[in-house]
Protein backbone atom coordinates (compact mmCIF):
# COMPACT_ATOMS: atom_id res chain seq x y z
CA UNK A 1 171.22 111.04 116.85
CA UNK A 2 170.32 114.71 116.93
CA UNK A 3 167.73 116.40 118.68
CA UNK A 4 166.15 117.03 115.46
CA UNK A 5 166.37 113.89 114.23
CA UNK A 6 164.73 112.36 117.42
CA UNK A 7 161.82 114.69 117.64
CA UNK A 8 161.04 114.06 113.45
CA UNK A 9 161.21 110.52 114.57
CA UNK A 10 158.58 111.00 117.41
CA UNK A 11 156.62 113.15 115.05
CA UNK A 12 156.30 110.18 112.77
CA UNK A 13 155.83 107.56 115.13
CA UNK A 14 152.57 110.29 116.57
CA UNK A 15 151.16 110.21 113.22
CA UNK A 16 151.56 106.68 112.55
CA UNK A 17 149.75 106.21 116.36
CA UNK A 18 146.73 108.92 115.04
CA UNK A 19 146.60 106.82 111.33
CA UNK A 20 145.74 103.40 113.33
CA UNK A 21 143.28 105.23 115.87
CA UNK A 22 141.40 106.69 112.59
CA UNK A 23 141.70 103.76 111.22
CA UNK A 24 140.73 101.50 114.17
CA UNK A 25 137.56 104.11 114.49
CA UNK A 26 136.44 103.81 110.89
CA UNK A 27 136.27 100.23 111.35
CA UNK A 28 134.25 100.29 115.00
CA UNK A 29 131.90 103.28 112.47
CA UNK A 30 130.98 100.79 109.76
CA UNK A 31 130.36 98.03 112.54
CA UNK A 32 128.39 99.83 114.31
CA UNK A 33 126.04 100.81 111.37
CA UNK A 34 125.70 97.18 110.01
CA UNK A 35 124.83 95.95 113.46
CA UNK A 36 122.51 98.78 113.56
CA UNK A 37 120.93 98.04 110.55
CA UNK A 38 120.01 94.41 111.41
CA UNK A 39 121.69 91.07 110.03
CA UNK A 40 119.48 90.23 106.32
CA UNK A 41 117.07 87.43 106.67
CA UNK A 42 119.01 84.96 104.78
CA UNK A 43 116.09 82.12 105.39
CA UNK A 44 114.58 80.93 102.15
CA UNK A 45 111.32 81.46 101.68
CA UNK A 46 108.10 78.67 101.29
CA UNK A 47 108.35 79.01 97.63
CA UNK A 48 112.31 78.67 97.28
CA UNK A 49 112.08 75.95 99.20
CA UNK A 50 109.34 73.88 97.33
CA UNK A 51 111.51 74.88 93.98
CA UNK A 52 114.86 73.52 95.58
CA UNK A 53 112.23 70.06 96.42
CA UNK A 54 110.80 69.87 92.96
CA UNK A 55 114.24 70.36 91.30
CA UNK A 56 115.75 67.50 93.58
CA UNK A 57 112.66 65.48 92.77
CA UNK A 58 113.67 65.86 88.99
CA UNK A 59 117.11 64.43 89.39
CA UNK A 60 116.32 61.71 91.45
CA UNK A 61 113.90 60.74 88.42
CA UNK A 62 116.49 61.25 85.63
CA UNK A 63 119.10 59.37 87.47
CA UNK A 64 116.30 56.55 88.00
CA UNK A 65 115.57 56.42 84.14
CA UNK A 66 119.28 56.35 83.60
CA UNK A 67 119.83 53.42 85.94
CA UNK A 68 116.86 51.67 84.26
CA UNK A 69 118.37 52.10 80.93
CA UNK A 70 121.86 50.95 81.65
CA UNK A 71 123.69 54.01 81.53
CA UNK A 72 125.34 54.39 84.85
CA UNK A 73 128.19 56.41 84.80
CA UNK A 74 127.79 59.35 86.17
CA UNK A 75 129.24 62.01 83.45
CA UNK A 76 126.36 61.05 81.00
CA UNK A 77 128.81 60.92 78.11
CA UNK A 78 131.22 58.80 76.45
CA UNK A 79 130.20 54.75 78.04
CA UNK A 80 133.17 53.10 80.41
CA UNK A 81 134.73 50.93 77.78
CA UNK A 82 136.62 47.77 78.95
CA UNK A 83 138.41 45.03 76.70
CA UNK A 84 137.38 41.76 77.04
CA UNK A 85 139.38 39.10 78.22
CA UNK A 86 138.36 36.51 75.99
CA UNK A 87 138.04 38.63 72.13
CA UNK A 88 140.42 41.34 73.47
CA UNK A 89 137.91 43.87 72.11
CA UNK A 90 136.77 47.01 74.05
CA UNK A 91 132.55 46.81 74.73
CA UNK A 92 130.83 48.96 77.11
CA UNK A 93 131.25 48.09 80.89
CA UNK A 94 127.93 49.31 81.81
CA UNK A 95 126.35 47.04 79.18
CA UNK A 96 124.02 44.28 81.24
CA UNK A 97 124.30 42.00 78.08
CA UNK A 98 128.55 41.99 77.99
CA UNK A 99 130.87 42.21 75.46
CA UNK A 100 128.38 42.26 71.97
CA UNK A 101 131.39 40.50 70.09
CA UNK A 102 131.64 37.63 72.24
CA UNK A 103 127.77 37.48 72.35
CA UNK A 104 127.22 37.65 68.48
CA UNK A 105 130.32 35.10 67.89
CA UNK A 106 128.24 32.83 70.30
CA UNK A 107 124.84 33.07 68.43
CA UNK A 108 126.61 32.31 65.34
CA UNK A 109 127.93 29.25 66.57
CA UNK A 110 125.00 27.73 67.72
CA UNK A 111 123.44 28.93 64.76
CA UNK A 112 125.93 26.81 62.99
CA UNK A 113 125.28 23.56 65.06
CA UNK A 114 121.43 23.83 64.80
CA UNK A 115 121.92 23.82 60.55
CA UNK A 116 124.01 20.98 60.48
């Protein structure tokens, strides 16, 4: 290498050096105004707080009236269809009453037996 070479190379590896310091002292700056400033009160407030209760409140009801009327999957849309083992249809697996096929076929039978 020549002597000019190795002093450009120097040269850069100075300025490289003074880029990180500037850099390195920007960052300590921007610290040291946020710290200054004071961290932001990120506690909720009474009236956040009884909103956040009320809301929960509200679900806990829905998901109570959904329970009481049968529909318990959690999606609230299309029912869990299964397929019955004994008509091979598909009914609703959240039904309490089972497969409506199966139930109707059975009404109509004794329906049958109490005409004859």
């Amino acid at each position: 290498m020549s002597a000019g070479q190795m002093a450009a190379k120097e040269a850069s590896k100075a300025a490289q050096r003074e880029k990180e310091e500037a850099a390195h002292a920007k960052k300590l700056a921007i610290k040291d105004r946020i710290w200054a400033e004071g961290a932001k009160d990120t506690s909720k407030t009474e009236a956040e707080l009884a909103k956040a209760a009320e809301a929960e409140a509200r679900k806990a009801e829905r998901k109570a009236l959904e329970a009481a009327e049968g529909s318990l999957s959690e999606g609230g849309g299309a029912p869990n269809m299964k397929r019955c083992k004994e008509c091979k249809k598909q009914y609703d697996a959240n039904s309490k009453k089972g497969c409506q096929n199966c139930v109707q076929l059975m009404f109509a039978q004794m329906k049958a037996k109490k005409k004859k």
